[in-house]
Protein backbone atom coordinates (compact mmCIF):
# COMPACT_ATOMS: atom_id res chain seq x y z
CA UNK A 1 -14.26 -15.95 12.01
CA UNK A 2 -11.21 -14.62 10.77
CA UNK A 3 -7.78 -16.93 11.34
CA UNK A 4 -4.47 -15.14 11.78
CA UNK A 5 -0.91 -16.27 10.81
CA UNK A 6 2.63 -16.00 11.87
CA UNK A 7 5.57 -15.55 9.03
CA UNK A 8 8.52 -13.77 8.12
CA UNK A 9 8.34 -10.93 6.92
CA UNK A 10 11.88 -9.00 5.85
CA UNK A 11 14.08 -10.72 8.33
CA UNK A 12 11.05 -10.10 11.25
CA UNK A 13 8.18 -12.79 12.74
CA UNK A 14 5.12 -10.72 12.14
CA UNK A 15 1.38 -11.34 12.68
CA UNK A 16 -1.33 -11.36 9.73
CA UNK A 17 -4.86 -12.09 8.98
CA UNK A 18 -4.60 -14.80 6.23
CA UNK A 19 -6.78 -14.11 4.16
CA UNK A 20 -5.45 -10.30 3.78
CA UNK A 21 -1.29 -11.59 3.68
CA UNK A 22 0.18 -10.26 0.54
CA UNK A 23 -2.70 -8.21 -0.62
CA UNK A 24 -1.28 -5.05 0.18
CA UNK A 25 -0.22 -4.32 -3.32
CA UNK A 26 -4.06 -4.87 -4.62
CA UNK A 27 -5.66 -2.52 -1.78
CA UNK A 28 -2.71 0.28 -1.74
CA UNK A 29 -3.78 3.33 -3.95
CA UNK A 30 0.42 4.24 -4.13
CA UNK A 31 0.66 1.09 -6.81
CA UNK A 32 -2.12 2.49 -8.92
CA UNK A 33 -0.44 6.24 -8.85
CA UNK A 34 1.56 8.48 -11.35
CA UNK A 35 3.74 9.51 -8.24
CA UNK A 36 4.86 6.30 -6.93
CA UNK A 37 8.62 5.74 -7.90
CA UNK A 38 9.76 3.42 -5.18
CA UNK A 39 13.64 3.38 -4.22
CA UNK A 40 14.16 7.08 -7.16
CA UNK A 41 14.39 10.71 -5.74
CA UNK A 42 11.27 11.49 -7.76
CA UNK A 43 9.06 9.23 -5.23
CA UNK A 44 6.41 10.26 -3.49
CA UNK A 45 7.03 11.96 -0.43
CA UNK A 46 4.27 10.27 1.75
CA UNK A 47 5.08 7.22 0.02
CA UNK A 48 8.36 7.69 1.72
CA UNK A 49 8.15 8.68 4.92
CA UNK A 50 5.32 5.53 5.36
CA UNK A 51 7.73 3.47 3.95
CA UNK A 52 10.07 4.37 6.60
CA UNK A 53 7.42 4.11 9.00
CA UNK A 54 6.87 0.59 8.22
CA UNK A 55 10.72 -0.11 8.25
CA UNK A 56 10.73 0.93 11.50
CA UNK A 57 7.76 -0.83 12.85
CA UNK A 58 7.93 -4.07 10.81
CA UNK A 59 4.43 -3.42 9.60
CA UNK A 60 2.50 -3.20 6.27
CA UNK A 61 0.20 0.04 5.72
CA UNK A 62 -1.80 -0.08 2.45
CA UNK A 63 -3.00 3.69 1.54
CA UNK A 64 -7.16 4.25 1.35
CA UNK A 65 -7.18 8.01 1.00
CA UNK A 66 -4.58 10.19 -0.17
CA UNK A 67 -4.42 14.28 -1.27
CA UNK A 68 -1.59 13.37 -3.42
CA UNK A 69 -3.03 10.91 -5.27
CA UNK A 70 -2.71 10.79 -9.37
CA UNK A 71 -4.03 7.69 -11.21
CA UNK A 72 -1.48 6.26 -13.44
CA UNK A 73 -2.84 6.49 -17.37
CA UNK A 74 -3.40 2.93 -17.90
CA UNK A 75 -5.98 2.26 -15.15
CA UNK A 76 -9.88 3.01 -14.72
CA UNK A 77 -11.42 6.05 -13.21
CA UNK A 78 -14.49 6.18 -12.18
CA UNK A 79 -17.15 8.90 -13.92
CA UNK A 80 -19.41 8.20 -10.67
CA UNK A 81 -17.49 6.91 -7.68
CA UNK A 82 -20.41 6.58 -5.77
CA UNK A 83 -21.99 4.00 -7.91
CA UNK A 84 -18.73 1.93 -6.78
């Protein structure tokens, strides 16, 4: 059974499952890619316009699947990513 959690979150009470609360950064593809530059011109535009998105919302959206996507040099790729 999952439990869920109230905290603050930028200024803003907001809901969480507990066990996922501050995980975004290891499930989010953006902090694993070549394009994400957050708060420089050069960022990402999807990266962005979701970050606005959450801004405006008061939520956290980690990116699964992107078109954009470029793995930064220093990390893994897979030669058969459906052998996970």
């Amino acid at each position: 059974m999952w439990k869920y959690m109230k905290y603050d979150h930028h200024g803003k009470e907001v809901w969480v499952r507990r066990d996922l609360k501050g995980r975004h950064t290891d499930l989010c593809l953006c902090y694993k890619c070549s394009n994400f530059y957050p708060g420089e011109e050069r960022n990402c535009k999807i990266a962005n316009e979701l970050y606005k998105n959450c801004v405006k919302f008061n939520i956290v959206t980690p990116v699964f699947e992107c078109p954009n996507f470029e793995l930064y040099p220093t990390f893994e790729v897979l030669s058969n990513p459906t052998l996970g």
